[in-house]
Protein backbone atom coordinates (compact mmCIF):
# COMPACT_ATOMS: atom_id res chain seq x y z
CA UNK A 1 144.83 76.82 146.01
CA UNK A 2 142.15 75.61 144.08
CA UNK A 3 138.61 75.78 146.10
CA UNK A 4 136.40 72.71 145.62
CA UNK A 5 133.68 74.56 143.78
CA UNK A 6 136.23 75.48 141.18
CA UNK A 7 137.41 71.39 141.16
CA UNK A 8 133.75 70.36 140.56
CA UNK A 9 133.43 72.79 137.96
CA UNK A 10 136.17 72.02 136.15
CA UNK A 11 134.69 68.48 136.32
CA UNK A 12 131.63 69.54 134.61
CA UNK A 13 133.44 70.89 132.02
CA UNK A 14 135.39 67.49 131.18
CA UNK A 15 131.74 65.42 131.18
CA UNK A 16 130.17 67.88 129.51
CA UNK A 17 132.69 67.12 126.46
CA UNK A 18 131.46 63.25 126.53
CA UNK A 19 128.53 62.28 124.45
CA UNK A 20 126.08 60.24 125.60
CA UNK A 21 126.72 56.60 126.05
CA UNK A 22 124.23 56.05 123.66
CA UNK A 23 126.09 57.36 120.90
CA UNK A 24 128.57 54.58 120.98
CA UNK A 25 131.46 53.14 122.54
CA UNK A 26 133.38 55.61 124.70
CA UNK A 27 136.70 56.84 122.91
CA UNK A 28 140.27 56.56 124.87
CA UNK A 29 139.99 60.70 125.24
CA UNK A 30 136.15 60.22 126.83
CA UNK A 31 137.10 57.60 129.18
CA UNK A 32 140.11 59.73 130.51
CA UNK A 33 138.23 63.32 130.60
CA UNK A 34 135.63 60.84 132.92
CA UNK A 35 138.13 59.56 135.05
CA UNK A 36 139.52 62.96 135.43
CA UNK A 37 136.47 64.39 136.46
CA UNK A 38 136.07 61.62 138.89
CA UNK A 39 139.04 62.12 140.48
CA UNK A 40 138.54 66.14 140.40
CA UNK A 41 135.21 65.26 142.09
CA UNK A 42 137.01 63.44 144.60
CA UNK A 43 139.72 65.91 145.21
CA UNK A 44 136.68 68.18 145.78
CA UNK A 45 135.34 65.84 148.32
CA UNK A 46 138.31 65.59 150.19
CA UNK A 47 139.45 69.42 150.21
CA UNK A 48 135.82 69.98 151.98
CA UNK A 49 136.75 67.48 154.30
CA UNK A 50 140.06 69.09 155.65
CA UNK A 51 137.97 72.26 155.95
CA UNK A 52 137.73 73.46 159.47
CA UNK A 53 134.00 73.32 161.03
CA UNK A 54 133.31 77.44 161.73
């Protein structure tokens, strides 16, 4: 099972390959590695949340 600090890191990962929005209009690939990461980040959020209080 994946742990949620691995999840977020893999998230970092996919937004570090997106440029800046500054740099222009966000390619189909950088829109999905973002949306990825989001959901990663949420996947994250939720595996914390189905951890048992100790």
């Amino acid at each position: 099972m994946t742990t949620p600090s691995e999840l977020r890191a893999r998230a970092a990962e996919l937004e570090q390959r997106v440029p800046p929005l500054t740099a222009g209009p966000r390619t189909d690939d950088e829109q999905m590695w973002l949306e990825k990461a989001a959901a990663l980040r949420a996947e994250a959020d939720r595996a914390e949340g189905d951890t048992p209080a100790t």
